[in-house]
C-alpha atoms as a PDB file:
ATOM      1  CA  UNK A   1       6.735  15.136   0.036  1.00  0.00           C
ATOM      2  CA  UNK A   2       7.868  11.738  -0.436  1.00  0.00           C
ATOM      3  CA  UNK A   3       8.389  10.272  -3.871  1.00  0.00           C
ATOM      4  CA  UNK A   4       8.960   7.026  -5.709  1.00  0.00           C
ATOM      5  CA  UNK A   5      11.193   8.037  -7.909  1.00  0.00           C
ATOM      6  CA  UNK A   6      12.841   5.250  -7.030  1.00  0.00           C
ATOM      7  CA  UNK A   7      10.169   2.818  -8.775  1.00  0.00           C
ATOM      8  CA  UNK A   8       9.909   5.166 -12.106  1.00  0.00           C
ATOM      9  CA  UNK A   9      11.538   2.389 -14.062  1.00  0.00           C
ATOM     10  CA  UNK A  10      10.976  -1.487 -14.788  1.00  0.00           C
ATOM     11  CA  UNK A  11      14.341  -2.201 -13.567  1.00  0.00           C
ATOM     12  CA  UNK A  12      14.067  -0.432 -10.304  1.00  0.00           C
ATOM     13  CA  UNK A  13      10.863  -2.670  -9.639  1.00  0.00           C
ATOM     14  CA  UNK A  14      12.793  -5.563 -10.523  1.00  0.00           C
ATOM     15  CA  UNK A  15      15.429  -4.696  -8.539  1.00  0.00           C
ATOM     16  CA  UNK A  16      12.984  -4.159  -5.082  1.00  0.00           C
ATOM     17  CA  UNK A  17      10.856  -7.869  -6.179  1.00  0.00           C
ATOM     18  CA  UNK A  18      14.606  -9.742  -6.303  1.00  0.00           C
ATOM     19  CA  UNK A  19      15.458  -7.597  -2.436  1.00  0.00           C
ATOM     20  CA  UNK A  20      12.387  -9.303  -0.859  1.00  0.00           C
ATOM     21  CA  UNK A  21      12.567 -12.242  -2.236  1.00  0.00           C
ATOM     22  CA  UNK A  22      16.405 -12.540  -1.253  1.00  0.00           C
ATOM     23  CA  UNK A  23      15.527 -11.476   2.299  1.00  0.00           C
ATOM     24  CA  UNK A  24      13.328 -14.603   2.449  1.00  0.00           C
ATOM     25  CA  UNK A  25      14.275 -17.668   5.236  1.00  0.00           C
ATOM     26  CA  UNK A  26      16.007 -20.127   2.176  1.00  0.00           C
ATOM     27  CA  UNK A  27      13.668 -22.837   3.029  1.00  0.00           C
ATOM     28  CA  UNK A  28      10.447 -20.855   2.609  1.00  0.00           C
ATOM     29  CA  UNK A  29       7.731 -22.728  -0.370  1.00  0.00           C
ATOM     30  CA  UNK A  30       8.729 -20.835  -3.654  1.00  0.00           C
ATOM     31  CA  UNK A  31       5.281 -20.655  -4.250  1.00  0.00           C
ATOM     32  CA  UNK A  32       4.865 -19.191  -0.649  1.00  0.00           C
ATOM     33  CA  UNK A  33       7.627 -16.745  -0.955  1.00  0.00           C
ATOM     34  CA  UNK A  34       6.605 -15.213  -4.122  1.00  0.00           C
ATOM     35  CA  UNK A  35       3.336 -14.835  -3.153  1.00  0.00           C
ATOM     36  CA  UNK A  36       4.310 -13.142   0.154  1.00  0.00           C
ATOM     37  CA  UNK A  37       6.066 -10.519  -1.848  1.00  0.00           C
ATOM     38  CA  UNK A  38       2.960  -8.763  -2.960  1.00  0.00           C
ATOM     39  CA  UNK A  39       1.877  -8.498   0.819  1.00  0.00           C
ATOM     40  CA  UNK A  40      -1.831  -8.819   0.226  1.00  0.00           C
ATOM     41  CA  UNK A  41      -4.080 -10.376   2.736  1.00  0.00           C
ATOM     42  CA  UNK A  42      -6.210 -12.879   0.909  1.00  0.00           C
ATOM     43  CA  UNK A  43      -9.937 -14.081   1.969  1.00  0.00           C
ATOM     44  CA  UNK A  44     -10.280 -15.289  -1.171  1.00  0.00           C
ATOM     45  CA  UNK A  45     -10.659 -18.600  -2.361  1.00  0.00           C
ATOM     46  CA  UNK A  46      -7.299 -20.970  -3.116  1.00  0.00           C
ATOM     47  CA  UNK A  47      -8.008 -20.443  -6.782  1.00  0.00           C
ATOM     48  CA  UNK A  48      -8.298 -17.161  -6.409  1.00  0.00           C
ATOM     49  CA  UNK A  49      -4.267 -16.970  -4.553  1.00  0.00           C
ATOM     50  CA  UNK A  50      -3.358 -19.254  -7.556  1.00  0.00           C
ATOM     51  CA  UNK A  51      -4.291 -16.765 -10.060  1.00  0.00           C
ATOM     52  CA  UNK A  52      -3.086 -13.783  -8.410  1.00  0.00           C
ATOM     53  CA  UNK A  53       0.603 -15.558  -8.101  1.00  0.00           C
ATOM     54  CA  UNK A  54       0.220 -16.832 -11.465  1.00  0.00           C
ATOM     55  CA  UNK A  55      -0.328 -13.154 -12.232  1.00  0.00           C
ATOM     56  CA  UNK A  56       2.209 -11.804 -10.285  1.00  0.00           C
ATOM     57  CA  UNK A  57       5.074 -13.890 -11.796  1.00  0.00           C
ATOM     58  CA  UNK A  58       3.528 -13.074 -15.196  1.00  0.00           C
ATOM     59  CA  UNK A  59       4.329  -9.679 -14.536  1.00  0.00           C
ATOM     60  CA  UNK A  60       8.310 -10.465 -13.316  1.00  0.00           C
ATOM     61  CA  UNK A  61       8.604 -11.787 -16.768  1.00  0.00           C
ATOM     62  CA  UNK A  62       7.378  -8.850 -17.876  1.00  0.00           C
ATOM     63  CA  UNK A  63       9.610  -6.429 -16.115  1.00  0.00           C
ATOM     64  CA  UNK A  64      12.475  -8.649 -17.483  1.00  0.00           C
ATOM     65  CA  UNK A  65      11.613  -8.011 -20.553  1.00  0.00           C
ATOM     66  CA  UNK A  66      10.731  -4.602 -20.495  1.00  0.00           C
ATOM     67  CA  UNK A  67      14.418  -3.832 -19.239  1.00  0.00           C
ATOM     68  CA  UNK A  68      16.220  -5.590 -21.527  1.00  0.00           C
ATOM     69  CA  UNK A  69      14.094  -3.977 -24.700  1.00  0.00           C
ATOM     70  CA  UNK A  70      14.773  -0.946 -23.363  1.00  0.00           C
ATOM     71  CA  UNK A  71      18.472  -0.857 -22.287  1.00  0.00           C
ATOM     72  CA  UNK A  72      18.804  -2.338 -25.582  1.00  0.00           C
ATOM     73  CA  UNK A  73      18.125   1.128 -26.826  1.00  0.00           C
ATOM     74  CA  UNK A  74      20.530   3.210 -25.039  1.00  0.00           C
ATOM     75  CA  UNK A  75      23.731   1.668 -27.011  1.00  0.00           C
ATOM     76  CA  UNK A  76      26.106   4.172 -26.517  1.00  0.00           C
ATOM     77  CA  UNK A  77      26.137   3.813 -22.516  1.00  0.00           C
ATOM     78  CA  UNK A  78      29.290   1.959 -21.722  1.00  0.00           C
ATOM     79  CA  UNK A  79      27.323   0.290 -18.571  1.00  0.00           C
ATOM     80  CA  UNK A  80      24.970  -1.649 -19.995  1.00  0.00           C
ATOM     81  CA  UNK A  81      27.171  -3.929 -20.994  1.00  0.00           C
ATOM     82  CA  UNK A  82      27.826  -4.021 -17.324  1.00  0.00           C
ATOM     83  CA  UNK A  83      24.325  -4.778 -16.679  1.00  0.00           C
ATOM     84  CA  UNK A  84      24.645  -7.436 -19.687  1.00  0.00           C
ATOM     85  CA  UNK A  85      26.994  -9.559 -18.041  1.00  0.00           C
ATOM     86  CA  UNK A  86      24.892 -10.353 -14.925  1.00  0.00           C
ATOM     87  CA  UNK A  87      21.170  -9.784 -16.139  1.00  0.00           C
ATOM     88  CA  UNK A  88      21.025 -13.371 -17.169  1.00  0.00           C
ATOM     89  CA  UNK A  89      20.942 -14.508 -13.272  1.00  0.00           C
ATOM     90  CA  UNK A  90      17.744 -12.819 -13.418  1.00  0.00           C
ATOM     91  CA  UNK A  91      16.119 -14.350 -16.470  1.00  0.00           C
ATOM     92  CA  UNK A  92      16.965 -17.639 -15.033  1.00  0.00           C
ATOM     93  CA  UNK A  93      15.120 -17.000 -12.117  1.00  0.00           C
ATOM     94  CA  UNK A  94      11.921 -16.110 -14.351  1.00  0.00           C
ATOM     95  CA  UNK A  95      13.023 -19.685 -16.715  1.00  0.00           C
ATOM     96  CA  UNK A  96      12.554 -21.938 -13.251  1.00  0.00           C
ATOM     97  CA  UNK A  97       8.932 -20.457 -12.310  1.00  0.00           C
ATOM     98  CA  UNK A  98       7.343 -23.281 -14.237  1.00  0.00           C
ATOM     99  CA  UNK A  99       9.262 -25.853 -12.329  1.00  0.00           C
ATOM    100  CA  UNK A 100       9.170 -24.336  -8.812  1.00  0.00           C
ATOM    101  CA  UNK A 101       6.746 -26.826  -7.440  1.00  0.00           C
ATOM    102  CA  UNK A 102       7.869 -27.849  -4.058  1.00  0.00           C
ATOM    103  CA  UNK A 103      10.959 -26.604  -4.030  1.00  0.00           C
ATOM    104  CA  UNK A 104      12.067 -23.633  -1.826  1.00  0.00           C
ATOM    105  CA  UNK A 105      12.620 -20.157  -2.578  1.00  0.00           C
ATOM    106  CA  UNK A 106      16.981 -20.581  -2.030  1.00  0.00           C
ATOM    107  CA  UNK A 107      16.405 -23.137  -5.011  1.00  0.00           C
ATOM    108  CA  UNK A 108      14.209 -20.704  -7.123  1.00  0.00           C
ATOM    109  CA  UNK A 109      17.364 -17.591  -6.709  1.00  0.00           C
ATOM    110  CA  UNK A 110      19.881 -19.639  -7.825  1.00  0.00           C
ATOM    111  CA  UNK A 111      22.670 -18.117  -8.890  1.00  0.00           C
ATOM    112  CA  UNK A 112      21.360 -14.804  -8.414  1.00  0.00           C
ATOM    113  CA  UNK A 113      24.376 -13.239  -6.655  1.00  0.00           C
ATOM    114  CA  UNK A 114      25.933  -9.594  -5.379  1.00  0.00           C
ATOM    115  CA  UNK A 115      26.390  -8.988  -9.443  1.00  0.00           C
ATOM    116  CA  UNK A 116      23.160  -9.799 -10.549  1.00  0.00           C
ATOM    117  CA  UNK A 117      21.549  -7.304  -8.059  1.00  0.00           C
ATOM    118  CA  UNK A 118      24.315  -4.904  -9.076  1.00  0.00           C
ATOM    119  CA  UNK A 119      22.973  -5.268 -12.555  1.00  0.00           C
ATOM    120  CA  UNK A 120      19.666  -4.413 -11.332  1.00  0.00           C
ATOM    121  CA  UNK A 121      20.835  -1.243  -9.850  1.00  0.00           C
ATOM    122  CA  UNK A 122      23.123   0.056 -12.624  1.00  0.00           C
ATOM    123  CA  UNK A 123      20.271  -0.508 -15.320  1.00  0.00           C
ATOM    124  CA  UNK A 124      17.473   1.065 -12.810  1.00  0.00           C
ATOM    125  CA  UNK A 125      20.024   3.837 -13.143  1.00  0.00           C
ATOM    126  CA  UNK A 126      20.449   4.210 -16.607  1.00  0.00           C
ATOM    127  CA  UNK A 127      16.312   4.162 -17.217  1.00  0.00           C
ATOM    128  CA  UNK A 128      15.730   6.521 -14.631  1.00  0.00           C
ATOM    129  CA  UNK A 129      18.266   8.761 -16.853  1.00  0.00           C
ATOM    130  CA  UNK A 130      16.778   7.939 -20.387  1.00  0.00           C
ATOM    131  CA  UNK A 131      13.277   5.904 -19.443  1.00  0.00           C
ATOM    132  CA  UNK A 132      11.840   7.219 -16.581  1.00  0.00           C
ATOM    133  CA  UNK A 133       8.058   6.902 -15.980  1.00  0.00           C
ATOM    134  CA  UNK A 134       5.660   9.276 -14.257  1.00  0.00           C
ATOM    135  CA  UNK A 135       5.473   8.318 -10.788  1.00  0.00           C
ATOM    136  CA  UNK A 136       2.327   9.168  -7.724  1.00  0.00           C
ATOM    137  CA  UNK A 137       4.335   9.930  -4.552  1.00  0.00           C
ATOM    138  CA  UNK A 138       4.446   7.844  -2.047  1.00  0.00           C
ATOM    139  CA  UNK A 139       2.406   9.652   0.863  1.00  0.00           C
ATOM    140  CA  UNK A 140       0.128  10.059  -2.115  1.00  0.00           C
ATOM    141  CA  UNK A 141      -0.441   6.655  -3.239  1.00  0.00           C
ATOM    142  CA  UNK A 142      -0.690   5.928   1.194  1.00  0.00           C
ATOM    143  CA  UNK A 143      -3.593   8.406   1.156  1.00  0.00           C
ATOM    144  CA  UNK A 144      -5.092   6.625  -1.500  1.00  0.00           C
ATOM    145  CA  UNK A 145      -4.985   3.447  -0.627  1.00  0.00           C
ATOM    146  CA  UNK A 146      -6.401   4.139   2.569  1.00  0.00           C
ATOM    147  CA  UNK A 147      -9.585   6.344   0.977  1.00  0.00           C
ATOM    148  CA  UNK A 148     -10.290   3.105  -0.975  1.00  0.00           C
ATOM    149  CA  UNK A 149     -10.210   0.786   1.727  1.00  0.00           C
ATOM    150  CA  UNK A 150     -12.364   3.242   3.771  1.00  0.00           C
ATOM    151  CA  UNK A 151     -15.038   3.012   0.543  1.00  0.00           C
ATOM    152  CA  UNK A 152     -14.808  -0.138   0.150  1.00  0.00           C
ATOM    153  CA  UNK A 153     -15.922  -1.399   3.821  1.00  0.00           C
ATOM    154  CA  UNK A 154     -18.380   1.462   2.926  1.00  0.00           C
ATOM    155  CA  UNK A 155     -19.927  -0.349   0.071  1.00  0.00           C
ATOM    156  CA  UNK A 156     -19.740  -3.592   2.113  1.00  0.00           C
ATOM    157  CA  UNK A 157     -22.107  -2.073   4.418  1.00  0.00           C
ATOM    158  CA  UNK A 158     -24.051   0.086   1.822  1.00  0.00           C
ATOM    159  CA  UNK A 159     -28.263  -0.914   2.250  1.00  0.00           C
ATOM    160  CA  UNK A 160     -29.208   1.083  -0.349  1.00  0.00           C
ATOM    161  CA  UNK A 161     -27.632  -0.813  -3.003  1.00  0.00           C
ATOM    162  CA  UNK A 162     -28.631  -4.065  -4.585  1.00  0.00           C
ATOM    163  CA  UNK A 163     -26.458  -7.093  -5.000  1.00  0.00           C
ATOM    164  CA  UNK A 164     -25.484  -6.756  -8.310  1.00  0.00           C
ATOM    165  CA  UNK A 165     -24.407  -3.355  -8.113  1.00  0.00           C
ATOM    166  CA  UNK A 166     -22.549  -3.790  -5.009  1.00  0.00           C
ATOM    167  CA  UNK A 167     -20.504  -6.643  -6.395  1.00  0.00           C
ATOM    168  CA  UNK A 168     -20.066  -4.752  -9.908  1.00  0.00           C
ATOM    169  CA  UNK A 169     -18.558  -1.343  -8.165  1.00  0.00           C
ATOM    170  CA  UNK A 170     -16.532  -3.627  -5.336  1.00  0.00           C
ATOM    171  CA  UNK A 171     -14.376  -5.281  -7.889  1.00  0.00           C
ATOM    172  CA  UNK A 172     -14.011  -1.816  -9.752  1.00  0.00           C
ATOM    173  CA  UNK A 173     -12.266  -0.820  -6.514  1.00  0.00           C
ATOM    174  CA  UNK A 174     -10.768  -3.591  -5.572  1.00  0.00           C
ATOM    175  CA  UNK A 175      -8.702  -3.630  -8.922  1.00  0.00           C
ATOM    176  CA  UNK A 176      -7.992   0.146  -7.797  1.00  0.00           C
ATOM    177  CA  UNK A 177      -6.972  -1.217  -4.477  1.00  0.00           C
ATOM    178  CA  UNK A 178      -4.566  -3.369  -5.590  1.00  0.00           C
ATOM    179  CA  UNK A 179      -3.077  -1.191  -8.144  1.00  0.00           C
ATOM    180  CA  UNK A 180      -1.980   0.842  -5.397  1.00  0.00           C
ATOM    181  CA  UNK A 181      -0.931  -1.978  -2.649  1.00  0.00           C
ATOM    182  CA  UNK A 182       1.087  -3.178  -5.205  1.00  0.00           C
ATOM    183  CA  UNK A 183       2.257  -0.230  -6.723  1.00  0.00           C
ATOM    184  CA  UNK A 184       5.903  -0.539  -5.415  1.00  0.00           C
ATOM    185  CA  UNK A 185       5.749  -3.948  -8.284  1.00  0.00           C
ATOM    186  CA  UNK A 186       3.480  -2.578 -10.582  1.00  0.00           C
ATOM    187  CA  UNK A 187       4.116   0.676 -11.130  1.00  0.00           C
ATOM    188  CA  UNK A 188       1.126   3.608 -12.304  1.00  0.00           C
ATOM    189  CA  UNK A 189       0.700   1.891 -15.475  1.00  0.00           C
ATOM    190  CA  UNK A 190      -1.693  -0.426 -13.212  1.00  0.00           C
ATOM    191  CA  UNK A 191      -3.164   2.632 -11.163  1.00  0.00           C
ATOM    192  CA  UNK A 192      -3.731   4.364 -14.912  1.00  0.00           C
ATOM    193  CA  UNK A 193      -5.691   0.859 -15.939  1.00  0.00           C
ATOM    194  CA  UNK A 194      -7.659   0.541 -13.127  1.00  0.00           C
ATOM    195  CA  UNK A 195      -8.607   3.650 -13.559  1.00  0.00           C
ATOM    196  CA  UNK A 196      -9.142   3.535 -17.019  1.00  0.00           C
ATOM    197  CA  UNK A 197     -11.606   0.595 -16.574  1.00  0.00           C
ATOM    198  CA  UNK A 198     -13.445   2.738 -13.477  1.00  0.00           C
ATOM    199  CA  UNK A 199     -14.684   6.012 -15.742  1.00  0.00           C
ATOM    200  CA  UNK A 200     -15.106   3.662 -18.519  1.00  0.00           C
ATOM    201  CA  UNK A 201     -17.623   1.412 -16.632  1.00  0.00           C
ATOM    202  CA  UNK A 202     -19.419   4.918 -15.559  1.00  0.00           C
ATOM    203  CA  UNK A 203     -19.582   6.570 -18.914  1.00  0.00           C
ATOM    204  CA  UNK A 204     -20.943   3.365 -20.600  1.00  0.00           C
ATOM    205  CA  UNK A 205     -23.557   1.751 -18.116  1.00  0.00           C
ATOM    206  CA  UNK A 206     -25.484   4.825 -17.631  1.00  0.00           C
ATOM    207  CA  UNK A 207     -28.205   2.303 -15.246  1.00  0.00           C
ATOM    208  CA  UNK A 208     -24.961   2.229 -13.246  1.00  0.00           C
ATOM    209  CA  UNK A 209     -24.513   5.865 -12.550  1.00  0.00           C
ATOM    210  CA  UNK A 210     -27.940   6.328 -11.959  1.00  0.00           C
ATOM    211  CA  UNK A 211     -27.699   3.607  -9.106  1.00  0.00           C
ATOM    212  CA  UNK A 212     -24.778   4.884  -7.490  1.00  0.00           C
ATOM    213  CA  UNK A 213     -26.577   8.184  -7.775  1.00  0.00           C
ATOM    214  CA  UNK A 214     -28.900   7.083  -5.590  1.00  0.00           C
ATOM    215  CA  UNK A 215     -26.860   5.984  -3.023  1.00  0.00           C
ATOM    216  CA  UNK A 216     -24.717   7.390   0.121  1.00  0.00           C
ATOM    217  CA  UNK A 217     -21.674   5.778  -1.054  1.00  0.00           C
ATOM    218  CA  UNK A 218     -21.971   8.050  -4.291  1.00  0.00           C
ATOM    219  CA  UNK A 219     -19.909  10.791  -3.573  1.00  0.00           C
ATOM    220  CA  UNK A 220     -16.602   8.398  -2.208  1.00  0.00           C
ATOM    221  CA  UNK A 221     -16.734   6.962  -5.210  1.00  0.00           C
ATOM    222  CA  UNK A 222     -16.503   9.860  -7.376  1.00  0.00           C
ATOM    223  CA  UNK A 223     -14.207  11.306  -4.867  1.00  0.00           C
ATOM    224  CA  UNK A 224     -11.870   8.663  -5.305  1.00  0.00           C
ATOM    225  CA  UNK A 225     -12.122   8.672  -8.774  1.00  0.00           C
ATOM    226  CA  UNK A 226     -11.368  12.216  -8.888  1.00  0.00           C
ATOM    227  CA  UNK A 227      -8.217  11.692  -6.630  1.00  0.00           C
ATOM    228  CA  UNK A 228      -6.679   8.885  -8.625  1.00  0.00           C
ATOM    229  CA  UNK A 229      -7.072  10.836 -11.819  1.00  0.00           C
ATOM    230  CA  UNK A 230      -5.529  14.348 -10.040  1.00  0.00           C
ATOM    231  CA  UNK A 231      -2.085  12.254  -8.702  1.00  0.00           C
ATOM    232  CA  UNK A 232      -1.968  10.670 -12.115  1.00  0.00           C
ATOM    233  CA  UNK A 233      -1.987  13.877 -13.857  1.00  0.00           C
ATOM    234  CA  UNK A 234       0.108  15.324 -11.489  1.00  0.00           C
ATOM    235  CA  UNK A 235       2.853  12.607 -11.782  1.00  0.00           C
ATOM    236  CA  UNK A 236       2.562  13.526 -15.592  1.00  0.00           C
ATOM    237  CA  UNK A 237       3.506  16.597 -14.998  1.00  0.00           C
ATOM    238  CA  UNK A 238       6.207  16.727 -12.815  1.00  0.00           C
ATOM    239  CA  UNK A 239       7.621  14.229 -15.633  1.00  0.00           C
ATOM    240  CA  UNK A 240       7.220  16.372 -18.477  1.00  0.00           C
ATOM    241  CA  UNK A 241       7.902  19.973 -16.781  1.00  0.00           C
ATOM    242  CA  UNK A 242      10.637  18.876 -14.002  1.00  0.00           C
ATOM    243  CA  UNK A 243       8.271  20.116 -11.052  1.00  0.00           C
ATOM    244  CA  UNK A 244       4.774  19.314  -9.993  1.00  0.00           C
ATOM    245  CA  UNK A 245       2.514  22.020 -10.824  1.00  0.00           C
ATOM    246  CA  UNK A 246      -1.350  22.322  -9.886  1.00  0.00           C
ATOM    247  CA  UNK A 247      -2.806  19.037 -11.410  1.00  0.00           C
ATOM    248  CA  UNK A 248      -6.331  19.383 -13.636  1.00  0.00           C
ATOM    249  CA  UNK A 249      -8.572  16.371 -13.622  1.00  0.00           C
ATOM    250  CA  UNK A 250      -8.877  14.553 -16.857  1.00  0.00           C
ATOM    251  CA  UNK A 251     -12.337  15.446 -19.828  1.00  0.00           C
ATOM    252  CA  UNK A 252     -13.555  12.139 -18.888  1.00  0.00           C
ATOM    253  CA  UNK A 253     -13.614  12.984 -14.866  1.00  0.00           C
ATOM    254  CA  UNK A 254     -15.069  16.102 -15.230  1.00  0.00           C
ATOM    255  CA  UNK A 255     -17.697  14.573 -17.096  1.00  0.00           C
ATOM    256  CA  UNK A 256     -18.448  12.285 -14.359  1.00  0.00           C
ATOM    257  CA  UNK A 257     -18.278  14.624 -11.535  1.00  0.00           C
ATOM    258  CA  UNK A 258     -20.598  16.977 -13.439  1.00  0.00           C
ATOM    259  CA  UNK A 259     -23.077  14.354 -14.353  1.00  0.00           C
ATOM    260  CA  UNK A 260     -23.078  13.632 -10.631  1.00  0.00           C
ATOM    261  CA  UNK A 261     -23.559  16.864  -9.234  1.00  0.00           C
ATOM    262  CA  UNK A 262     -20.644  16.783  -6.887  1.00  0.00           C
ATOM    263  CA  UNK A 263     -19.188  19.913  -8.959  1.00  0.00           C
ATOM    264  CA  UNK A 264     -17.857  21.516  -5.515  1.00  0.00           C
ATOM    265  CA  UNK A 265     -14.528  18.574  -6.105  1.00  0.00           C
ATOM    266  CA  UNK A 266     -14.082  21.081  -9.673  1.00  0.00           C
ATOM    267  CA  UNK A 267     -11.818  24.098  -9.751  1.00  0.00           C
ATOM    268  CA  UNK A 268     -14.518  27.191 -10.010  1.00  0.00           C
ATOM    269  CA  UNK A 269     -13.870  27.842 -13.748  1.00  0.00           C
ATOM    270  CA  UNK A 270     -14.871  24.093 -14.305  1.00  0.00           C
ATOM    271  CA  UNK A 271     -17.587  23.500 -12.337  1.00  0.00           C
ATOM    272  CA  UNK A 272     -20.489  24.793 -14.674  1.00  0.00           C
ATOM    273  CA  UNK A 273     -17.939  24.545 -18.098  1.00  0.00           C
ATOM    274  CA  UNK A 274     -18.901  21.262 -20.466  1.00  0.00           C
ATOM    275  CA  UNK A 275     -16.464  19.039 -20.201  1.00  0.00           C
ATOM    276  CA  UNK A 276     -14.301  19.062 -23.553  1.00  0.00           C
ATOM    277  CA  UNK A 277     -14.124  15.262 -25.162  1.00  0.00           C
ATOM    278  CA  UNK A 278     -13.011  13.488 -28.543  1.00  0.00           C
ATOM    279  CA  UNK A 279     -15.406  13.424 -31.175  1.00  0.00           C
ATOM    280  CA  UNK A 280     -14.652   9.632 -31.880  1.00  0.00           C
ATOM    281  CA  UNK A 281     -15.923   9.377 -27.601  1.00  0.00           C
ATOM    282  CA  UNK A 282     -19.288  10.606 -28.838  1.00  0.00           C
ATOM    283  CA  UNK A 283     -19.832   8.456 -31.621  1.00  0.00           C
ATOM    284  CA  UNK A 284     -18.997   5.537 -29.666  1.00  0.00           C
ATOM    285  CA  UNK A 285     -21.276   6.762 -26.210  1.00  0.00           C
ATOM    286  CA  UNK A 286     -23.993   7.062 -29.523  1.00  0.00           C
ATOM    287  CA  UNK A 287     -23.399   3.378 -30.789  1.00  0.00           C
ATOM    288  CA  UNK A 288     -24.279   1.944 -27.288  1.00  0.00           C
ATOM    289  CA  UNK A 289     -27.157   3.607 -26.190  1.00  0.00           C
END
């Protein structure tokens, strides 16, 4: 099975952004090139591109930072102050985003040479030693993304759901779709949100469930839902215990898949068996009711 252990770390994620862009033609729009990085195919409006590449460079600065904070904890490693010496190519990249305008993408890696990649590499190293993340491998997160695109041309076509639903459970997967399109940048932190936000819209709009229920698209969905929470788990796992043993889906999923009926998705000593949850869930399921 594939992995991406090789994207466990911010630095590692930097370090694949800063490849692409470098691979670039020099006089490709800044603007342009950045935006080509993510390799999503937009319909959307202009405003909507603008915001995502806003959002997207956001997020480099981000990375940035999240390397340096934590190499700055692993003091006794002679290497980063190899990484040190060069990392400031790449925070000068991320202090010309403002300015990029219409200049080209050569302009925007300035100064961004063999030893700032090399500093890219060594601290991508060092995290994966002492900061590693859980990570979904990669045939995984290929399988994923394709049963989401499946659902969502599903819902597209759905008649048996009106507007406002539709729109309301398309841009809960769409945020799931692009969590894992872009997962190579992101990272699961942004699969685990989207996620997050997905059984939280279930378990509060109860109308919502009861919708869905009624409609063929209803057992995708939970599907899915099941699916993202199972490679997440199982990502956890193989962090914590070195291997990747047989993932269980989270209190909150089993909740959902029991409340839909589609219990068959549950191993057999979970289908019937209540769902175990936090006492400080109930009160606040109570308080919006």
């Amino acid at each position: 099975m594939a992995t991406n252990r090789s994207l466990n770390n911010p630095a590692r994620r930097l370090h694949a952004i800063m490849e692409a862009a470098r691979s670039l033609p020099p006089d490709t729009l800044a603007a342009a090139g950045w935006a080509s990085i993510q390799n999503r195919q937009h319909d959307e409006p202009k405003f909507v591109q603008s915001a995502d590449l806003l959002a997207f460079l956001s997020h480099i600065g981000y990375l940035v930072k999240e390397t340096s904070d934590l190499l700055r904890r692993v003091e006794d490693e002679d290497d980063v102050d190899i990484v040190f010496a060069h990392f400031n190519q790449v925070v000068d990249i991320v202090d010309r985003f403002p300015m990029m305008a219409n200049n080209n993408i050569a302009w925007s890696l300035q100064g961004l040479d063999n030893g700032g990649m090399m500093s890219l590499r060594v601290a991508g190293s060092l995290l994966n030693r002492y900061a590693a993340e859980p990570s979904i491998p990669e045939d995984e997160v290929q399988s994923l993304l394709e049963q989401v695109r499946d659902l969502i041309r599903e819902v597209h076509q759905a008649d048996d759901l009106d507007d406002k639903t539709k729109k309301y459970i398309l841009d809960l997967l769409l945020k799931i779709e692009r969590s894992l399109a872009e997962y190579k940048f992101l990272g699961i932190g942004a699969v685990e949100s989207a996620l997050n936000e997905t059984t939280g819209a279930l378990r509060r709009n109860t109308p919502l469930l009861s919708r869905l229920g009624d409609s063929k698209v209803m057992h995708g969905f939970v599907t899915l839902v099941y699916a993202v929470d199972l490679a997440l788990n199982m990502g956890a796992n193989a962090k914590e215990l070195g291997s990747a043993p047989e993932a269980k889906p989270s209190p909150v999923v089993i909740e959902i898949v029991q409340d839909c009926g589609i219990t068959n998705l549950l191993p057999p000593a979970l289908e019937s068996a209540p769902a175990s949850k936090p006492a400080d869930e109930d009160q606040e399921g109570k308080g919006e009711e």
